[in-house]
Protein backbone atom coordinates (compact mmCIF):
# COMPACT_ATOMS: atom_id res chain seq x y z
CA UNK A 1 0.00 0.00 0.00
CA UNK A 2 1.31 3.81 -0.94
CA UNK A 3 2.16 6.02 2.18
CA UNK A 4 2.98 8.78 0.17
CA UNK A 5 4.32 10.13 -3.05
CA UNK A 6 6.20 12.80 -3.82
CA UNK A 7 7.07 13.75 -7.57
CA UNK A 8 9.24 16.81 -8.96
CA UNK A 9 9.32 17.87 -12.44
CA UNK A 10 7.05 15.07 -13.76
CA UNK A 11 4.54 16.49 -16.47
CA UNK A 12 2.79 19.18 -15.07
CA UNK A 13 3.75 18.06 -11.52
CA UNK A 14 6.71 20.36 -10.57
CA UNK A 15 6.26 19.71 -6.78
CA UNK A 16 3.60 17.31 -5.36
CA UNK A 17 3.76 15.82 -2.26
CA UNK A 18 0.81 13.88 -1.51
CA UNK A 19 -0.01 11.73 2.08
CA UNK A 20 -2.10 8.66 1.89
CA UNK A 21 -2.02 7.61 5.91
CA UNK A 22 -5.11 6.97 7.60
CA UNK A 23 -3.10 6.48 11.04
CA UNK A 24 0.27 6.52 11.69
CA UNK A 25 0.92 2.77 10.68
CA UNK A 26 -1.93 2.48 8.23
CA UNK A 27 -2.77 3.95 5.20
CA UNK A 28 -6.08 4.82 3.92
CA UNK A 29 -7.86 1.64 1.43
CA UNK A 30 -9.26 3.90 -0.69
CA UNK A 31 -8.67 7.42 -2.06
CA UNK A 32 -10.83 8.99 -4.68
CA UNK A 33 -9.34 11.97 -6.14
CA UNK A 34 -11.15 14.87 -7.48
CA UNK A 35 -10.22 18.43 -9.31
CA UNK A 36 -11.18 20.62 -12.56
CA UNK A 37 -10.30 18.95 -16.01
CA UNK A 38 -6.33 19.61 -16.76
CA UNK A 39 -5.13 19.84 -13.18
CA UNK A 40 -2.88 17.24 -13.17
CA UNK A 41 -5.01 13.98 -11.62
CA UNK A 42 -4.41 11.95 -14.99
CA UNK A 43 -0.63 12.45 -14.85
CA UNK A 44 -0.74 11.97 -10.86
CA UNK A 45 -2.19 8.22 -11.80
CA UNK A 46 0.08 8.18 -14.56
CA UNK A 47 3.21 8.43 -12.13
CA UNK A 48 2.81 4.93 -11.03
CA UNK A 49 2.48 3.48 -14.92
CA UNK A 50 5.97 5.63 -15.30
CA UNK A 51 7.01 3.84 -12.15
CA UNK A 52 6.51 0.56 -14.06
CA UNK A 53 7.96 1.52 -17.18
CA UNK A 54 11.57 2.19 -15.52
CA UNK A 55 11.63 -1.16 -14.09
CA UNK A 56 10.92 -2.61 -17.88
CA UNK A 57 13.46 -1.23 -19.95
CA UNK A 58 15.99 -3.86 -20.29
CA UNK A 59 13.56 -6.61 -20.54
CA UNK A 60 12.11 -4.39 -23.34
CA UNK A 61 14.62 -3.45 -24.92
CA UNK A 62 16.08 -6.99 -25.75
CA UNK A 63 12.60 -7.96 -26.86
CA UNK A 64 12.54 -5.01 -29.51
CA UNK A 65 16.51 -6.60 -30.36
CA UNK A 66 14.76 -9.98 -30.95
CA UNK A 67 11.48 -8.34 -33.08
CA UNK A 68 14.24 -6.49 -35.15
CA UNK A 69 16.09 -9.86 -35.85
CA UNK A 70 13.24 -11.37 -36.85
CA UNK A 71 12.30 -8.74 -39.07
CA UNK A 72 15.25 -9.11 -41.02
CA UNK A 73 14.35 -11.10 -44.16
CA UNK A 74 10.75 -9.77 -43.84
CA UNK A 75 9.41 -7.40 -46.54
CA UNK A 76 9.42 -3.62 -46.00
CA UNK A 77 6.54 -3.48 -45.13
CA UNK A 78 7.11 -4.98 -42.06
CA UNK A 79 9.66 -3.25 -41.21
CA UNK A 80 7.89 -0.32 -41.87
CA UNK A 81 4.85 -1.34 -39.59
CA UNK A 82 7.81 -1.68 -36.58
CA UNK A 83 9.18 1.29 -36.67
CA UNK A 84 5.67 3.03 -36.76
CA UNK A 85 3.80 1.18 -34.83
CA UNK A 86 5.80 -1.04 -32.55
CA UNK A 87 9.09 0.14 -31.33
CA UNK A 88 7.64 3.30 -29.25
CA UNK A 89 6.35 0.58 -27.68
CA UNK A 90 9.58 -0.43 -26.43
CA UNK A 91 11.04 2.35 -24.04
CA UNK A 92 14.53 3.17 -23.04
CA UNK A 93 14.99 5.84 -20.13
CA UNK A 94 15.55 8.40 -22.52
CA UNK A 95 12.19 8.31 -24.04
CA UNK A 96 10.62 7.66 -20.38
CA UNK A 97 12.28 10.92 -19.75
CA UNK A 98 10.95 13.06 -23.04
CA UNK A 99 7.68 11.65 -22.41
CA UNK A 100 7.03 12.73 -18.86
CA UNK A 101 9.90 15.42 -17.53
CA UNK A 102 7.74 19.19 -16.81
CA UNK A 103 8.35 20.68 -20.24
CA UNK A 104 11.06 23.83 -19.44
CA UNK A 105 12.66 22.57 -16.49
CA UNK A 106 16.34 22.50 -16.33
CA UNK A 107 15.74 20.60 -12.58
CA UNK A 108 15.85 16.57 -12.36
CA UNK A 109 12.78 14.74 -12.20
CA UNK A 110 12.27 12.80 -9.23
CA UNK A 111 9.46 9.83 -8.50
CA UNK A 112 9.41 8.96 -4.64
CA UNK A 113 7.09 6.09 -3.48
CA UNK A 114 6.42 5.47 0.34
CA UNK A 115 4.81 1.95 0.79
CA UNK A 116 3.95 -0.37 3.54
CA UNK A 117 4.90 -3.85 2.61
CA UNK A 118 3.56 -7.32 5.26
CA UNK A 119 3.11 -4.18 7.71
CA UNK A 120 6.87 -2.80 7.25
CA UNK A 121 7.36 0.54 5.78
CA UNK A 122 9.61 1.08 2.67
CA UNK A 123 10.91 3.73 0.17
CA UNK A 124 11.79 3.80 -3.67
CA UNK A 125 12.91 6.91 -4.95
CA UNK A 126 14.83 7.34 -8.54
CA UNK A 127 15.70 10.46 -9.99
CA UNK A 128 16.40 11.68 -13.62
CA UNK A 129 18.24 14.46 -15.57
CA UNK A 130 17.80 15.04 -19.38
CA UNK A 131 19.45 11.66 -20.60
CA UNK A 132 19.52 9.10 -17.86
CA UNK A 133 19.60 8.32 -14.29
CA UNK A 134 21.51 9.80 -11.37
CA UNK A 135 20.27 8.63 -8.85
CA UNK A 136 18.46 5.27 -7.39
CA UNK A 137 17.78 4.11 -3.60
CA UNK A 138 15.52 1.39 -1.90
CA UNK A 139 14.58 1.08 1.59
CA UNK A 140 12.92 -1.71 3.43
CA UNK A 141 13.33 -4.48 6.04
CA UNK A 142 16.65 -6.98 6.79
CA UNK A 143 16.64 -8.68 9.88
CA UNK A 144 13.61 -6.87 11.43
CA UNK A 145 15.49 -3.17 10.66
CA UNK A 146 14.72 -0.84 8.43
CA UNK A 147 17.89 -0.08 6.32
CA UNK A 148 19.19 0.60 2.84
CA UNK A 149 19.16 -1.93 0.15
CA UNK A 150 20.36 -0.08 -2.12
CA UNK A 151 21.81 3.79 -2.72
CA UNK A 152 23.11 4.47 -5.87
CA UNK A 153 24.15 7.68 -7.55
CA UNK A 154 27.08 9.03 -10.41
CA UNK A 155 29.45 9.40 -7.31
CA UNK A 156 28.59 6.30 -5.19
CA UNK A 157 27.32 2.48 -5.59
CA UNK A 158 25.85 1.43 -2.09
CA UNK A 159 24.68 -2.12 -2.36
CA UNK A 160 23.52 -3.74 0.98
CA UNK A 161 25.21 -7.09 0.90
CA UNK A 162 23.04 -8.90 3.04
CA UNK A 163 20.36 -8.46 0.20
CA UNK A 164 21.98 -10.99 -1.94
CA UNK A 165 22.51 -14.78 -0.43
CA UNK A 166 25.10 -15.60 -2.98
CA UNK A 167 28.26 -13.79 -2.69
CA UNK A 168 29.29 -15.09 -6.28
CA UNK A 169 26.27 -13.62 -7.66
CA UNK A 170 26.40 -10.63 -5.83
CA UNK A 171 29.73 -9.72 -7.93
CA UNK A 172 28.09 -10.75 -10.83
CA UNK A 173 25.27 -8.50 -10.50
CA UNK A 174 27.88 -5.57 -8.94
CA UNK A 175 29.84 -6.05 -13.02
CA UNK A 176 25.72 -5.38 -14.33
CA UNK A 177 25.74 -2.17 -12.17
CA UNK A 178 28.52 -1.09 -13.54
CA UNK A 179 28.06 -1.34 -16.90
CA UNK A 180 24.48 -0.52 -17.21
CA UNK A 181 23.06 1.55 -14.40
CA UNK A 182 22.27 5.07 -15.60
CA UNK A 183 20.85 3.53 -19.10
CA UNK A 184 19.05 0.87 -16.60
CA UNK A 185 17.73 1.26 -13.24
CA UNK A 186 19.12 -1.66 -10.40
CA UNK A 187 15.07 -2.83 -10.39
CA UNK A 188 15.45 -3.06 -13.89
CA UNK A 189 18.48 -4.65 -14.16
CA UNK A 190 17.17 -7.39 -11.67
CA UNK A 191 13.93 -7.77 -13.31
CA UNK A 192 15.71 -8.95 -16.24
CA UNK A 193 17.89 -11.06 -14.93
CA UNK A 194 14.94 -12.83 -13.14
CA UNK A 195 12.94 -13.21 -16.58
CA UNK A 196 16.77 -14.27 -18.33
CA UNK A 197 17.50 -16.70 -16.06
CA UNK A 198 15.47 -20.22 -15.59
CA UNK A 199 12.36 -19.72 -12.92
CA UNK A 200 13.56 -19.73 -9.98
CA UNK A 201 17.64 -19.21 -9.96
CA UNK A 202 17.42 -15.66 -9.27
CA UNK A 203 15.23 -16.68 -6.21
CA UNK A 204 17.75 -18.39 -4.58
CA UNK A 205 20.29 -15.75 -5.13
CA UNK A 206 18.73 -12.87 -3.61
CA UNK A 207 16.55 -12.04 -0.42
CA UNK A 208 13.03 -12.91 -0.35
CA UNK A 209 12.43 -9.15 1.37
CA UNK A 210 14.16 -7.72 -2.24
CA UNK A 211 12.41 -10.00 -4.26
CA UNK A 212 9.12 -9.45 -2.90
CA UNK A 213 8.67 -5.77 -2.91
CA UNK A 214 10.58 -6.11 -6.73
CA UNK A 215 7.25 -8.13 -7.36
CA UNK A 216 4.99 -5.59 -5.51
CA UNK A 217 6.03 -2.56 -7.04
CA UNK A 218 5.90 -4.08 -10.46
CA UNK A 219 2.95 -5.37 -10.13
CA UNK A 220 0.79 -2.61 -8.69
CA UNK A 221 -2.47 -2.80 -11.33
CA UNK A 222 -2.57 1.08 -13.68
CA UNK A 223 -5.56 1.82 -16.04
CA UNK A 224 -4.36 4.60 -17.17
CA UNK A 225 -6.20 7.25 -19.82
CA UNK A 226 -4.46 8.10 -23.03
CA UNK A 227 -4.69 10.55 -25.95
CA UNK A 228 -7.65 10.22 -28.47
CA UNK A 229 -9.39 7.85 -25.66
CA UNK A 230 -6.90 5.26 -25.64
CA UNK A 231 -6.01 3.41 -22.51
CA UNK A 232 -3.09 1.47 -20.90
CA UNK A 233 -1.72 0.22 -17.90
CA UNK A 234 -1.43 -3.41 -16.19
CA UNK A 235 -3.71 -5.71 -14.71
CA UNK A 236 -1.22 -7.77 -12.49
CA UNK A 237 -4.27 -9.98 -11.23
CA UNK A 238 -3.45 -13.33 -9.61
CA UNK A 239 -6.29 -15.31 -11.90
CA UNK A 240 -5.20 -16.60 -14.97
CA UNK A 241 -8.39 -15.71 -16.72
CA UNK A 242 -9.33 -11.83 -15.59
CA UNK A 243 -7.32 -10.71 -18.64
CA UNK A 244 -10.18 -12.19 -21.22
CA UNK A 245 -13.63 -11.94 -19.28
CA UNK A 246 -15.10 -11.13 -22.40
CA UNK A 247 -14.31 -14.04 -25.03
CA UNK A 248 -11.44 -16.25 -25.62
CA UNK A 249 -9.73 -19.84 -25.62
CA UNK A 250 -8.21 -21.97 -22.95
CA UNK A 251 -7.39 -25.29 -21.86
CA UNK A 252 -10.16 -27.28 -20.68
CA UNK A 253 -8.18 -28.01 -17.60
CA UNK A 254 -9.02 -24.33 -16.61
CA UNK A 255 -12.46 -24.68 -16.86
CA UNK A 256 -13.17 -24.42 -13.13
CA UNK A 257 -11.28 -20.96 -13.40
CA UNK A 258 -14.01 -20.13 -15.91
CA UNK A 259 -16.63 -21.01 -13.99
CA UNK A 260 -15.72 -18.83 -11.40
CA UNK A 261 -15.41 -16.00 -13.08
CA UNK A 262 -18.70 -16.27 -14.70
CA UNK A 263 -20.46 -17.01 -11.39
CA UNK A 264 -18.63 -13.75 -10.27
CA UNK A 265 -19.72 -11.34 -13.48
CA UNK A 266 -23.15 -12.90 -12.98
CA UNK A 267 -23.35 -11.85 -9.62
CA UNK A 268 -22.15 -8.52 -10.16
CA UNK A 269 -24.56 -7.15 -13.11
CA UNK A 270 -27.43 -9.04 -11.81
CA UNK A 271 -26.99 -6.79 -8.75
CA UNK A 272 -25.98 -3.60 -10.78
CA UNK A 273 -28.96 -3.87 -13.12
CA UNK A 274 -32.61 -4.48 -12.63
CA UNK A 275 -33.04 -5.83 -16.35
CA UNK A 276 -29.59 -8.35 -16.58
CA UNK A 277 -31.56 -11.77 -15.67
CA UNK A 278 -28.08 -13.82 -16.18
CA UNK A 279 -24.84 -13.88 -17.40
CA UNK A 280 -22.83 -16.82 -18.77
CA UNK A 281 -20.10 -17.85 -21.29
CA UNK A 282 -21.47 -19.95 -24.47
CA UNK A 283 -18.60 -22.77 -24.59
CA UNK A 284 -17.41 -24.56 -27.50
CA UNK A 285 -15.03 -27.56 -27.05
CA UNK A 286 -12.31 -28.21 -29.85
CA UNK A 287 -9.04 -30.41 -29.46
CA UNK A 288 -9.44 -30.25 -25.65
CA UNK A 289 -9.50 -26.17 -25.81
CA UNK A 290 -12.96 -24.63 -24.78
CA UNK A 291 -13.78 -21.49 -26.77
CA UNK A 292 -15.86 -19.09 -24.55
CA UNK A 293 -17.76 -15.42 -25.03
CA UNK A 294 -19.97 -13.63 -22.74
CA UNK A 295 -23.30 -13.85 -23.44
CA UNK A 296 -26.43 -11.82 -21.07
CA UNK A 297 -30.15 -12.96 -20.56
CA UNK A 298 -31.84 -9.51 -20.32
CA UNK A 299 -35.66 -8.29 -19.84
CA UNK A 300 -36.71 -6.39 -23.45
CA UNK A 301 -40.54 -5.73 -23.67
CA UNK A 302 -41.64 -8.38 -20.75
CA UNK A 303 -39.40 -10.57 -22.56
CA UNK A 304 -35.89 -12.74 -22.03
CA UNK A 305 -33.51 -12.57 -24.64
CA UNK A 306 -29.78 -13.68 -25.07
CA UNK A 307 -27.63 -10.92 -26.65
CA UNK A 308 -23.80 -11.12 -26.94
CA UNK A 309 -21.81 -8.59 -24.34
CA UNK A 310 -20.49 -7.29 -27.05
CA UNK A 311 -23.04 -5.06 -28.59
CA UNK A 312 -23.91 -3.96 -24.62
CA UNK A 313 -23.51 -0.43 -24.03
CA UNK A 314 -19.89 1.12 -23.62
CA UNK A 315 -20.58 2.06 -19.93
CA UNK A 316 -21.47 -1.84 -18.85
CA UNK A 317 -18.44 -2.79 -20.90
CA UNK A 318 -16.36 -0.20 -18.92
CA UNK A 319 -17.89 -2.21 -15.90
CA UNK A 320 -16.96 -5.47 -17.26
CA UNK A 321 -13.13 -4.10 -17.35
CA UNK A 322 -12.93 -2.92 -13.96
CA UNK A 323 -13.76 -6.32 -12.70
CA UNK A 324 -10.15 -7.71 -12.21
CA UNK A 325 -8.58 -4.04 -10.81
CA UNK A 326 -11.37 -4.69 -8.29
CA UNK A 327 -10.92 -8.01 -7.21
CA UNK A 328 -7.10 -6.94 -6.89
CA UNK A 329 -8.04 -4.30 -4.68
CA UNK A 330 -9.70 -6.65 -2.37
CA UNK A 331 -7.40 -9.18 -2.68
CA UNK A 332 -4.41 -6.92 -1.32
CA UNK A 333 -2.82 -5.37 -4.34
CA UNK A 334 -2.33 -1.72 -5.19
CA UNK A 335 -4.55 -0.76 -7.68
CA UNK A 336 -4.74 2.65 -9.68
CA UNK A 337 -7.41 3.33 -12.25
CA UNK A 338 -7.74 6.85 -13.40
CA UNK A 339 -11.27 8.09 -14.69
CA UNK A 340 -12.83 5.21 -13.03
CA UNK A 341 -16.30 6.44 -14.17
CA UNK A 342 -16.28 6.79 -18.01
CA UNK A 343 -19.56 6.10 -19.17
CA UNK A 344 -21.04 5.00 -15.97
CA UNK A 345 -23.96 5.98 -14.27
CA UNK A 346 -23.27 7.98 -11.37
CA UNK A 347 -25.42 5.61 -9.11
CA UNK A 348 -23.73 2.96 -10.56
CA UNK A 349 -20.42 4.09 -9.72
CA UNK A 350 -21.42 5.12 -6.05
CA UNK A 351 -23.70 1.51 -5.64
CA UNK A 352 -20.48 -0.52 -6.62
CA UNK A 353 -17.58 1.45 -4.65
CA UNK A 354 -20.35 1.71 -1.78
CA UNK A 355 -20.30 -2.48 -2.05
CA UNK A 356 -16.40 -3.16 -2.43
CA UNK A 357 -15.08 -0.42 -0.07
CA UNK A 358 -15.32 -2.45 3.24
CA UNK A 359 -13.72 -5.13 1.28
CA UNK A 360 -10.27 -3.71 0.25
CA UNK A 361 -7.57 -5.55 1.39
CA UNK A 362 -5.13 -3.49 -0.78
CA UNK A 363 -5.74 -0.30 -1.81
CA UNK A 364 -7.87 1.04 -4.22
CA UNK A 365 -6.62 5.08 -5.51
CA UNK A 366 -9.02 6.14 -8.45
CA UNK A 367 -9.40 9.56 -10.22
CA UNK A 368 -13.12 10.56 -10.78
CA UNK A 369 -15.40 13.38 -11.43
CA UNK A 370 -18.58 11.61 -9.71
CA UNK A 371 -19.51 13.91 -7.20
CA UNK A 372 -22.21 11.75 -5.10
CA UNK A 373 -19.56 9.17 -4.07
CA UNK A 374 -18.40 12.94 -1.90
CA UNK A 375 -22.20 12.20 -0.30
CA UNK A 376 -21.75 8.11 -0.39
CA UNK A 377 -21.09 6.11 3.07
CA UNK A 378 -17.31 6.77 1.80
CA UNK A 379 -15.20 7.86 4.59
CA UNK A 380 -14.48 11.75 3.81
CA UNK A 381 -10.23 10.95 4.46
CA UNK A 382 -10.87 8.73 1.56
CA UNK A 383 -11.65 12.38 -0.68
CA UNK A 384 -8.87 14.07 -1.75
CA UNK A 385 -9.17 17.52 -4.13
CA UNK A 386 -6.19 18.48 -6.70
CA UNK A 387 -5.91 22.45 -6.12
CA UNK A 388 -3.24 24.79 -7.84
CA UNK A 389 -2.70 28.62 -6.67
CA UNK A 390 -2.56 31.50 -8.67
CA UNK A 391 1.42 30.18 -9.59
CA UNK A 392 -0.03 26.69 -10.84
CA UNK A 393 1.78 25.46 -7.87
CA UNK A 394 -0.13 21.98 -7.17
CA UNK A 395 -1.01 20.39 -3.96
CA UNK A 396 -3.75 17.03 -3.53
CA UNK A 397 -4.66 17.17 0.03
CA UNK A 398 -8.25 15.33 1.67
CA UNK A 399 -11.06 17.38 2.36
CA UNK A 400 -10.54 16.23 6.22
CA UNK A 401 -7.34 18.24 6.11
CA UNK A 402 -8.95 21.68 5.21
CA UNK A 403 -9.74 24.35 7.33
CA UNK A 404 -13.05 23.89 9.37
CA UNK A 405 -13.70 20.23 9.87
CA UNK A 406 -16.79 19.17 8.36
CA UNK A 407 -19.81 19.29 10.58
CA UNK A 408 -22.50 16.45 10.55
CA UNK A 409 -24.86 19.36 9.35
CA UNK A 410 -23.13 20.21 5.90
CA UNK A 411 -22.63 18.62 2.58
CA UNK A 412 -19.21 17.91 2.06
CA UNK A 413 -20.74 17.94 -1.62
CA UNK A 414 -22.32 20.79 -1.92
CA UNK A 415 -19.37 22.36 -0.15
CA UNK A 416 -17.06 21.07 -3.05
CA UNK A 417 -19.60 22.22 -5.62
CA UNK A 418 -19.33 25.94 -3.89
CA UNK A 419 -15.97 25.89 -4.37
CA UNK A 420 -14.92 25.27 -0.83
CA UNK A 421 -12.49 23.02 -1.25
CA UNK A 422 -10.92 24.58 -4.49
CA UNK A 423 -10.54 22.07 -7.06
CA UNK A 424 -13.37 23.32 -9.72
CA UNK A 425 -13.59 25.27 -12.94
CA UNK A 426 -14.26 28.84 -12.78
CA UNK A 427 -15.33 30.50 -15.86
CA UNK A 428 -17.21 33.33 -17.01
CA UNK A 429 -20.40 33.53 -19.41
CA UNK A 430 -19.60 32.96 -23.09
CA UNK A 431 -21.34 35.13 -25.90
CA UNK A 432 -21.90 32.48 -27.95
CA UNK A 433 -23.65 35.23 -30.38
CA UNK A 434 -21.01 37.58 -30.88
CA UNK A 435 -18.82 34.45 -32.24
CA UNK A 436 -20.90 33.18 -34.44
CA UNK A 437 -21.61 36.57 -35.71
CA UNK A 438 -18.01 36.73 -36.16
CA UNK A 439 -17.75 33.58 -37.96
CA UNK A 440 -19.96 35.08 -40.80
């Protein structure tokens, strides 16, 4: 779970520091963040997909190598298509660093992540100048004390020893440092190896504490809003199905995992919507492989009738795809999911986080411009507004933390809507006349 983060210089997040604690050892389940369109809440969620990228550039990088090599004795074409289409795909640290470094700044760009991990606090912080890194450091638990693991910079390689449980392999992994950190971050460096090497021989090399929070913050879940409505991010679920609810094909030996997860979507829109009778996957069976898709028995005109999922409306398909960032949530992962309710009804959205909030394990941070959740059985610590002064200076602090405590009395809603928790557009009337008489 996230303690705190603090970014510098990352988009349009110059300085953000941003506390998540609900006590002094615990942080808060869930945090729904609001503001005006363009703060900066899209590229606060977009931190942690960053986050992820930096521990992936090695391993991605020598999977663009081996699509390259393939590509050799392919037509242009094809060739063509990768160098359009597929190698952005494939990020170094310098693109990381074009892509998401405050446009203007001559200052480094820092991304600082406090987490609790099996109750013990840690700290990842790595830090960027125009080209590469400069500076890399991980904090966590050896022998029931909080200590370094690592704390690396251009001047200085501080590598805690007792975080390896091979000495040969620790000098082996030292020569990687050397030759690749700056270009590479140490996570990424290690994730690599761990993916190179057979399953498990890494495992035995290492400290479970490193490996573990390696696997944590790698695999905290991002659905993440792009340009032109496009969206990315990882799922990271434990299930080996949540990644095709919709349709697909699978052994037959998973068929109980199928099973489950119908009984689960059934459950869910059955409850969600009066008119959703059943849900179920139609299953074909080939060569020991079940084909599946999603199929709904719904109430039209005082009648039942089977329709595919597919032709269902975008907002229940945007429900459908939160399904497996929500079981993470309450199955104790990290889970960040920014816009969380495109093309939902509002009641929707406040009826299903009112359902799954007393049942986060993890920890559930969402971005969202759904006001009634501010009115929902939510806990108000769980609201957080984005604000920026009249210097666009940013801050994302929870409405609990404002002046004047909330009485029982007052909306916190209609106190957000009257602006007095900063965080929503102010405009003036537009004379809509005067430009169209000025497009004549």
């Amino acid at each position: 779970m996230i303690r705190y983060v603090k970014l510098a210089n990352y988009k349009s997040l110059v300085n953000l520091n941003v506390d998540f604690m609900k006590t002094k050892t615990k942080p808060k389940n869930l945090v729904i963040i609001y503001g005006e369109n363009g703060i900066g809440k899209s590229n606060f969620a977009n931190s942690f997909y960053t986050l992820n990228e930096t521990m992936r550039t090695m391993s991605s990088l020598e999977m663009l190598k081996k699509i390259i090599e393939k590509a050799e004795n392919k037509p242009d074409q094809y060739k063509d298509f990768i160098e359009k289409h597929i190698k952005d795909r494939f990020k170094d640290i310098k693109m990381i660093i074009n892509e998401c470094k405050t446009i203007d700044s001559n200052d480094n760009m820092v991304m600082e992540y406090g987490f609790v991990y099996n109750k013990k606090n840690g700290v990842y912080r790595i830090e960027m100048n125009n080209e590469e890194i400069i500076s890399e450091k991980l904090e966590y638990v050896i022998n029931k004390n909080q200590t370094y693991f690592f704390n690396i910079n251009k001047n200085n390689i501080k590598i805690n020893t007792n975080i390896f449980t091979d000495k040969n392999y620790y000098n082996d992994f030292r020569e990687l440092i050397d030759k690749y950190w700056g270009k590479h971050s140490f996570l990424s460096i290690l994730s690599y190896e761990i993916e190179d090497k057979k399953r498990g021989y890494i495992n035995k090399k290492i400290s479970k504490n490193l490996y573990d929070i390696l696997i944590y913050l790698k695999m905290m879940c991002t659905k993440i809003k792009g340009g032109n409505h496009s969206e990315f991010g990882i799922i990271g679920t434990q299930h080996n199905l949540m990644d095709d609810l919709e349709e697909g094909k699978i052994s037959v030996k998973y068929e109980k995992e199928l099973d489950k997860n119908e009984y689960l979507i059934n459950e869910i829109f059955t409850t969600l919507y009066s008119d959703i009778k059943n849900v179920y996957y139609k299953r074909t069976i080939e060569d020991n492989y079940i084909k599946y898709k999603l199929f709904i028995k719904k109430m039209i005109y005082d009648k039942i009738i089977d329709i595919s999922f597919s032709i269902e409306s975008t907002g229940t398909q945007n429900i459908l795809a939160l399904v497996p960032y929500i079981i993470s949530a309450c199955e104790g992962q990290t889970v960040i999911i920014d816009e969380l309710d495109t093309g939902i009804h509002d009641l929707l959205v406040k009826n299903l986080l009112e359902c799954i909030s007393r049942y986060i394990k993890g920890q559930l941070i969402i971005t969202t411009h759904n006001t009634t959740l501010i009115d929902s059985s939510i806990p108000p610590e769980s609201i957080y507004i984005f604000n920026a002064n009249s210097k666009a200076e940013k801050e994302l602090i929870a409405i609990t933390d404002f002046e004047g405590r909330i009485h029982k009395n007052n909306s916190p809603r209609k106190k957000y809507l009257n602006g007095a928790y900063g965080g929503i557009p102010m405009f003036t009337d537009i004379d809509f006349e005067e430009l169209i008489e000025n497009l004549k």
